[in-house]
N, C-alpha and C. Protein backbone atom coordinates (compact mmCIF):
# COMPACT_ATOMS: atom_id res chain seq x y z
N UNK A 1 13.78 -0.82 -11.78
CA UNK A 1 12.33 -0.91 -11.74
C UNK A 1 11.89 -1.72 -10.52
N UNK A 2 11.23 -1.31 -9.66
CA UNK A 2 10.72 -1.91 -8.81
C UNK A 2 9.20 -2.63 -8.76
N UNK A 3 8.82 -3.72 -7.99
CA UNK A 3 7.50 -4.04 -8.25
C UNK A 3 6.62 -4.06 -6.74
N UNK A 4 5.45 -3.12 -6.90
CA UNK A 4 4.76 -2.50 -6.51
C UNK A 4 3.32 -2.85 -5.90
N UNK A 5 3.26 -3.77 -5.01
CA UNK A 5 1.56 -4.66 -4.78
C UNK A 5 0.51 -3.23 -4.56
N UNK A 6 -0.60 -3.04 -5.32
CA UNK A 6 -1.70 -2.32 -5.31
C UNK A 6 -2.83 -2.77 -4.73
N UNK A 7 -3.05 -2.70 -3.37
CA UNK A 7 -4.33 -3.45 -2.74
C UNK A 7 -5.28 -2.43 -2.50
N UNK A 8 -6.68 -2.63 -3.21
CA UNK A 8 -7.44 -1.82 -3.21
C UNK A 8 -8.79 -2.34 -3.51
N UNK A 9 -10.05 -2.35 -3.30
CA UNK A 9 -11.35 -3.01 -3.08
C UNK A 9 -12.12 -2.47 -4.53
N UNK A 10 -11.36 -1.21 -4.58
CA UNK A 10 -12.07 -0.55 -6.27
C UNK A 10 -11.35 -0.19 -7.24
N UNK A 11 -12.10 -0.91 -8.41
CA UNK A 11 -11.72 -0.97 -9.30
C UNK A 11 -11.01 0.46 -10.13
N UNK A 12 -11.74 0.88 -9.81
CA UNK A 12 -11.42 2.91 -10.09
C UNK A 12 -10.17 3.15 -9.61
N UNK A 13 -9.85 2.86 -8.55
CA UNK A 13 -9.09 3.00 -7.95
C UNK A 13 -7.88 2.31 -7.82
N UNK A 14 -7.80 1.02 -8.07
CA UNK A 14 -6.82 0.41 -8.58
C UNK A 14 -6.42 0.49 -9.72
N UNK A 15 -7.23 0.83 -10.67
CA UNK A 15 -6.83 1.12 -12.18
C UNK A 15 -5.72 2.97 -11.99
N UNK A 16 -6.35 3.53 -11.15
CA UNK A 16 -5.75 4.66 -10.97
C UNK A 16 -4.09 5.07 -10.27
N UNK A 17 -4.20 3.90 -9.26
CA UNK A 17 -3.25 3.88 -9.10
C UNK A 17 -1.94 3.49 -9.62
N UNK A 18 -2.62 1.87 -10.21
CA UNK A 18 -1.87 1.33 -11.26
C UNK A 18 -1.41 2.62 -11.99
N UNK A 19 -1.81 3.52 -12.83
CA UNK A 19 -1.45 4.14 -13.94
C UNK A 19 0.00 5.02 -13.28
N UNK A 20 -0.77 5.71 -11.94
CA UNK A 20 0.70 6.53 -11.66
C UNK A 20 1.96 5.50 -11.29
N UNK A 21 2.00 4.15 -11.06
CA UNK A 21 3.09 3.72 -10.26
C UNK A 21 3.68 3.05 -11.84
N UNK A 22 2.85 2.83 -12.64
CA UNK A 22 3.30 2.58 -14.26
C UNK A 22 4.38 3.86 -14.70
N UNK A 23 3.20 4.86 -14.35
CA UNK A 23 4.26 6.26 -15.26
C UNK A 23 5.64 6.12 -14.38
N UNK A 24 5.44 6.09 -13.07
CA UNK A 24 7.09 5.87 -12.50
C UNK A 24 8.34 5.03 -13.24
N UNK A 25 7.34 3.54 -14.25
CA UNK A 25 8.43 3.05 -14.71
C UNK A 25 8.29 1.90 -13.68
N UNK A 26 7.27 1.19 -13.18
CA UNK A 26 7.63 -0.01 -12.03
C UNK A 26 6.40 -0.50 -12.49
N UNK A 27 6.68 -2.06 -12.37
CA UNK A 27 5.87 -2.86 -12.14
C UNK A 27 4.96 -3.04 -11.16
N UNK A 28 3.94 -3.32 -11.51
CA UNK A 28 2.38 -3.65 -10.57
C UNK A 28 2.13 -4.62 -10.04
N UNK A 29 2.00 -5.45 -8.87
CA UNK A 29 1.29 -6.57 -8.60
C UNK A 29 -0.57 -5.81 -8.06
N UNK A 30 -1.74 -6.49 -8.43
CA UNK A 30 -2.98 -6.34 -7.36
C UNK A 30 -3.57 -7.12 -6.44
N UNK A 31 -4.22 -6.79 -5.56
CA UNK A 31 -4.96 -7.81 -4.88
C UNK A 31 -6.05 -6.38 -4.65
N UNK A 32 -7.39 -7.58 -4.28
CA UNK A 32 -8.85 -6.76 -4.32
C UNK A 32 -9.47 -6.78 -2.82
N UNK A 33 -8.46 -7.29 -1.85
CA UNK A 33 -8.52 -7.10 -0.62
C UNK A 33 -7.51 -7.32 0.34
N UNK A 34 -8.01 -7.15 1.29
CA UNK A 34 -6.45 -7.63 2.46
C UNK A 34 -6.16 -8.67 2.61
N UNK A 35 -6.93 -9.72 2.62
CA UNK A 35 -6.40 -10.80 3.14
C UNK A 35 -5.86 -11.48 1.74
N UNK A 36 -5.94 -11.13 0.27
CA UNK A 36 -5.82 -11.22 -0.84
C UNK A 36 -4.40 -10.41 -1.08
N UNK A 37 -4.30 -9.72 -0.04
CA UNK A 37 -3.02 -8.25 -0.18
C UNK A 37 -1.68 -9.03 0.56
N UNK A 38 -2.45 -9.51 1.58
CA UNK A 38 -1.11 -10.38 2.57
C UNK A 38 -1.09 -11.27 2.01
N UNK A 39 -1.58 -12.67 1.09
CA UNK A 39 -0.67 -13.55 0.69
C UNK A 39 -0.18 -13.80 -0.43
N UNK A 40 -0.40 -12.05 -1.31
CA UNK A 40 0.45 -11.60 -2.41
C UNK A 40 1.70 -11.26 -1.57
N UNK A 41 1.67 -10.43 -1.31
CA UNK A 41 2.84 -10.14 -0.28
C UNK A 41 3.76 -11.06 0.07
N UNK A 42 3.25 -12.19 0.63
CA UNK A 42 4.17 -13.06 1.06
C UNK A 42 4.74 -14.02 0.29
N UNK A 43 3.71 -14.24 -1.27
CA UNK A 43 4.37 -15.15 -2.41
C UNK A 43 5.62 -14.38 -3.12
N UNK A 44 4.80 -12.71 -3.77
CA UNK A 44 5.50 -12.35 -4.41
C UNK A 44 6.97 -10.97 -3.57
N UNK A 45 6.61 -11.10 -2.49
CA UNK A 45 7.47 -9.88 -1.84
C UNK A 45 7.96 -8.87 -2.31
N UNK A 46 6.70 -7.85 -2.86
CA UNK A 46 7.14 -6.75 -3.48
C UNK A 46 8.26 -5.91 -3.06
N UNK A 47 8.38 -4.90 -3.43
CA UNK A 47 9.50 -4.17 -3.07
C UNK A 47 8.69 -2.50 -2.13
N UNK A 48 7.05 -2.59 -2.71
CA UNK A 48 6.56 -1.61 -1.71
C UNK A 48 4.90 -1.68 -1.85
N UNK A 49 4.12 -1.89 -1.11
CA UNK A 49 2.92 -1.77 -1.01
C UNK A 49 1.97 -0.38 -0.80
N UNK A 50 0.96 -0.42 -1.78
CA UNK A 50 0.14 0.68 -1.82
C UNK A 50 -1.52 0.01 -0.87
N UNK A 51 -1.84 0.39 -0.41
CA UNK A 51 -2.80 -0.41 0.49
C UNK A 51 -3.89 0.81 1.33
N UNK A 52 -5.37 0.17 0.66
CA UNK A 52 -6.54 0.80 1.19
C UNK A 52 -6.85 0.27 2.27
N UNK A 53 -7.51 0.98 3.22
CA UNK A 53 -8.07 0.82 4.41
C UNK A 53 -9.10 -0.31 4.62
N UNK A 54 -10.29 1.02 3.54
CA UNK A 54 -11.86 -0.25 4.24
C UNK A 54 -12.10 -0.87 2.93
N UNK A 55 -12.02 -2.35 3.34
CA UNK A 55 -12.28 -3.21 2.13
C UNK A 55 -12.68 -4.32 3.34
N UNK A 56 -12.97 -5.43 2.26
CA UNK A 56 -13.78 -6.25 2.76
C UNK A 56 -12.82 -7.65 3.24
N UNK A 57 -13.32 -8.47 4.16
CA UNK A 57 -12.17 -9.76 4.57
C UNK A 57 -11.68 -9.15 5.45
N UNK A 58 -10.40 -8.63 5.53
CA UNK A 58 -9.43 -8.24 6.44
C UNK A 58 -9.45 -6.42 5.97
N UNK A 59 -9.47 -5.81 6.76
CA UNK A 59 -9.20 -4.42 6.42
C UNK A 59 -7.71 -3.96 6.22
N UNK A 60 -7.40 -2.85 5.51
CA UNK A 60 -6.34 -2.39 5.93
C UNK A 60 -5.04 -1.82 6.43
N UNK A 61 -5.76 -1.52 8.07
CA UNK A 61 -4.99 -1.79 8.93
C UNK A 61 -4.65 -3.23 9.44
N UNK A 62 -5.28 -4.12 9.55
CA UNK A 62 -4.89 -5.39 10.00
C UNK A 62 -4.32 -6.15 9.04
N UNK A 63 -4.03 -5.92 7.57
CA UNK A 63 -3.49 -6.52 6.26
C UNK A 63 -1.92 -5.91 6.69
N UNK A 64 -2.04 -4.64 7.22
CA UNK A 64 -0.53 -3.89 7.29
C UNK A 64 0.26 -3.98 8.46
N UNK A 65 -0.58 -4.46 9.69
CA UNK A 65 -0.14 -4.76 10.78
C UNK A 65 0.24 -6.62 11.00
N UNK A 66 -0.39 -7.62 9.70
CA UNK A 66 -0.11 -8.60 9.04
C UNK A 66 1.51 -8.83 8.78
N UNK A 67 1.60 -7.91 7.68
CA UNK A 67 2.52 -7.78 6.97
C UNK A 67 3.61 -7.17 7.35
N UNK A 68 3.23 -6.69 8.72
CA UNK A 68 4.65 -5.78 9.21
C UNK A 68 5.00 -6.84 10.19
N UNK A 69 3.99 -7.49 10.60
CA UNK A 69 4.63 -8.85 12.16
C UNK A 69 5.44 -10.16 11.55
N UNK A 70 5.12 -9.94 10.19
CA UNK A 70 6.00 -11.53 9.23
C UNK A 70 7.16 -11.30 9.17
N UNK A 71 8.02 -12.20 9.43
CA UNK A 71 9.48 -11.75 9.03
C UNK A 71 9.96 -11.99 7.87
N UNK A 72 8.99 -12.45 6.66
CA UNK A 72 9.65 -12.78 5.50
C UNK A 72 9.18 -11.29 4.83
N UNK A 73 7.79 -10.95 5.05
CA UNK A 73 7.44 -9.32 4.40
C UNK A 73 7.20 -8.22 5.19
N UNK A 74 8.00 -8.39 6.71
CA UNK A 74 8.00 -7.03 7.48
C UNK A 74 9.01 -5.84 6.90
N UNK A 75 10.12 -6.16 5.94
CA UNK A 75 11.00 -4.95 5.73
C UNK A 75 10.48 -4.37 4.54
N UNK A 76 8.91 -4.98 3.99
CA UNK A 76 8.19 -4.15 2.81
C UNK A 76 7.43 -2.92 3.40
N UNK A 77 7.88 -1.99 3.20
CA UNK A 77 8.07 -0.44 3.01
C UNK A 77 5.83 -0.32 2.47
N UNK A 78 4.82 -0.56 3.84
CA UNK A 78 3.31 -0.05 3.42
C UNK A 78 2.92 1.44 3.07
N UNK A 79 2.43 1.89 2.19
CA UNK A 79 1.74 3.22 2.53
C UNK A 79 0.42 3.14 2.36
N UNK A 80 -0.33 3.30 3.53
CA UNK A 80 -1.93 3.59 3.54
C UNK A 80 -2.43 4.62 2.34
N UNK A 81 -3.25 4.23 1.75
CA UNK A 81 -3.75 5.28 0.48
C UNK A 81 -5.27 5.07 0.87
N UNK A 82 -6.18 5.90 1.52
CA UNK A 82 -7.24 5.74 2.21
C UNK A 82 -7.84 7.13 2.09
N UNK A 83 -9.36 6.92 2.31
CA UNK A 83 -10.51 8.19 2.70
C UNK A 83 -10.49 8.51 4.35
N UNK A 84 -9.88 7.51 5.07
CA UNK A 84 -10.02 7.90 6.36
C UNK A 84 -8.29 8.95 6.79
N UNK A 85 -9.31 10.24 7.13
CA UNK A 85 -7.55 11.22 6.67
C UNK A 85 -8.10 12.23 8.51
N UNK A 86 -8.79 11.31 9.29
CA UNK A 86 -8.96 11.85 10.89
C UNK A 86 -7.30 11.27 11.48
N UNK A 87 -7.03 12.03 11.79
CA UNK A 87 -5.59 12.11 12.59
C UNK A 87 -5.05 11.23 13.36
N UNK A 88 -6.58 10.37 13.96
CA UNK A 88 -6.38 9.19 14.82
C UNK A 88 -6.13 8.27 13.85
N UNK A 89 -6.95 7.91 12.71
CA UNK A 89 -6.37 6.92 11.56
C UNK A 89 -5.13 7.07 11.49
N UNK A 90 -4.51 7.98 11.25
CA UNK A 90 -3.23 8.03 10.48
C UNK A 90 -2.34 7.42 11.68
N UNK A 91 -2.53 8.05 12.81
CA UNK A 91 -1.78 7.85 14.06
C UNK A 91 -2.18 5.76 14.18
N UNK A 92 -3.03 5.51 14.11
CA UNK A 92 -2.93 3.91 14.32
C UNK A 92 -2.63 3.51 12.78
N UNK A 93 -2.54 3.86 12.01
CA UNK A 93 -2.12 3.47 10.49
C UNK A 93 -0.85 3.06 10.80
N UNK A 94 -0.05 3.97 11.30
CA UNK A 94 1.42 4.01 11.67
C UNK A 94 1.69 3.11 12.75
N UNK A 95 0.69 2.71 13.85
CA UNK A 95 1.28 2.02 14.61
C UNK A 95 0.66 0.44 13.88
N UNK A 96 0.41 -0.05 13.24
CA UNK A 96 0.17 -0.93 12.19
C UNK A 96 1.05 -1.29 12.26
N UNK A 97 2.25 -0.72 11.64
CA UNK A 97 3.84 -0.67 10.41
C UNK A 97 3.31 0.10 9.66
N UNK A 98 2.34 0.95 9.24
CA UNK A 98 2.74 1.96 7.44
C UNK A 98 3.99 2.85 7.84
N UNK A 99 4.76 2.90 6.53
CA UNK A 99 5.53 4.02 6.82
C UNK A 99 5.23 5.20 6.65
N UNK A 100 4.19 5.32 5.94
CA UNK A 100 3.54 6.54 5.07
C UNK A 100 1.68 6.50 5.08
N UNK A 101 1.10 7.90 5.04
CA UNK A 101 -0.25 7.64 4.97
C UNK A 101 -0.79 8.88 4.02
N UNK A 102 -0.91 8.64 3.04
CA UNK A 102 -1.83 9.42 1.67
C UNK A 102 -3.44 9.28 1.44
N UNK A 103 -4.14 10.44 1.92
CA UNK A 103 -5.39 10.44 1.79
C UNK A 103 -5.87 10.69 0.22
N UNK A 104 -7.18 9.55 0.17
CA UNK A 104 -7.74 9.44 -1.14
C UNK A 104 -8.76 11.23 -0.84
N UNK A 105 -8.82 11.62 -2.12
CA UNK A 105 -8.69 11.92 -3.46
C UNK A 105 -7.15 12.14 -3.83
N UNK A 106 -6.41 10.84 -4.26
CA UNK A 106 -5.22 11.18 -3.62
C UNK A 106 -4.29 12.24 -4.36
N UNK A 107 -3.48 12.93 -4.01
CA UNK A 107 -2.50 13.72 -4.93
C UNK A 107 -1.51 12.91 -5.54
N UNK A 108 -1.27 13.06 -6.54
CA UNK A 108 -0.52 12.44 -7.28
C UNK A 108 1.12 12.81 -6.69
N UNK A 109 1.26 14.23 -6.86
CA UNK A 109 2.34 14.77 -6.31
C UNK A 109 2.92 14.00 -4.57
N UNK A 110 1.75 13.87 -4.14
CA UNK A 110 2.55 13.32 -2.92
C UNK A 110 2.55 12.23 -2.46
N UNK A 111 1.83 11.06 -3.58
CA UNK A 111 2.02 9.90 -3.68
C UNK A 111 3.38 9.57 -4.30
N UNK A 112 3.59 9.97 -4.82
CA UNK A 112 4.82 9.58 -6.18
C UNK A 112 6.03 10.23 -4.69
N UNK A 113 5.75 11.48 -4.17
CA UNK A 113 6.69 11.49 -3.27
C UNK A 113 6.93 10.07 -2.42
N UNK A 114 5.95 9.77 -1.78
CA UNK A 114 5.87 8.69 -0.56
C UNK A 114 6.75 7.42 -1.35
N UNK A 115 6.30 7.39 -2.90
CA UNK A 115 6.63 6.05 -3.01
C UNK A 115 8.25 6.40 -3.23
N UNK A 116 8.93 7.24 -3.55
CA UNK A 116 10.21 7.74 -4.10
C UNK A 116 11.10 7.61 -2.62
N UNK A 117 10.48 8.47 -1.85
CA UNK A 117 11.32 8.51 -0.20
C UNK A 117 11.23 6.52 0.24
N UNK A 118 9.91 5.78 -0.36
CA UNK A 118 10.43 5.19 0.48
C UNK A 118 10.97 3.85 -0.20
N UNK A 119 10.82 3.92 -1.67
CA UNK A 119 11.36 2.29 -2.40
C UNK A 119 13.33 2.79 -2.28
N UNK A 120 13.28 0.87 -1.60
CA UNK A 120 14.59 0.87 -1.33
C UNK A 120 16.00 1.74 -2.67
N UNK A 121 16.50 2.65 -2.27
CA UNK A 121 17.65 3.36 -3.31
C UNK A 121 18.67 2.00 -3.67
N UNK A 122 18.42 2.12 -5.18
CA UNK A 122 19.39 0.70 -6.18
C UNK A 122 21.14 1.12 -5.32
């Protein structure tokens, strides 16, 4: 079972996500923004972060480009789960550190992929 930080600004939406990374069988950490997202991250050092774009404090991209420059939570495995799905987002999402980028209304199917390819294999 792995544990899973959910950073997300809505409530809808964190409750939603929560549910699919539950059905996987893994534990949840939340935070309700970025800058709330990076120093979960760095207390609890999940094993993979789910992380929205536009929220308030720190956005993000700069929560994930945070979290990828630390050396205690750069080898945590981000995937952007966002409404911004323009090509240039995704392309600076990635140069952040995400490893992965899933546009909201999100699919379930290819979330559960992203998180499978990328939580570290026991």
């Amino acid at each position: 079972m792995a544990r899973i930080l959910i950073v997300d600004d809505s409530p809808t939406q964190l409750l939603s996500l929560k549910r699919v990374v539950e059905k996987l069988g893994h534990a949840t950490l939340t935070a309700e923004d970025g800058s709330a997202g990076v120093e979960v991250a760095k207390r609890e050092v999940p094993d993979l972060i789910l992380m929205d774009v536009v929220m308030p404090n720190l956005n993000g991209f700069q929560a994930t480009r945070s979290i990828s420059k630390d050396p205690k939570t750069s080898h945590i495995p981000v995937i952007l789960v966002t409404t911004k799905g323009q090509e240039t987002d995704k392309i600076w999402g990635m140069r952040q550190g995400a490893k992965a980028y899933v546009t909201k209304p999100i699919d379930e199917k290819e979330l559960i992929q992203a998180i499978n390819d990328l939580l570290p294999k026991a």
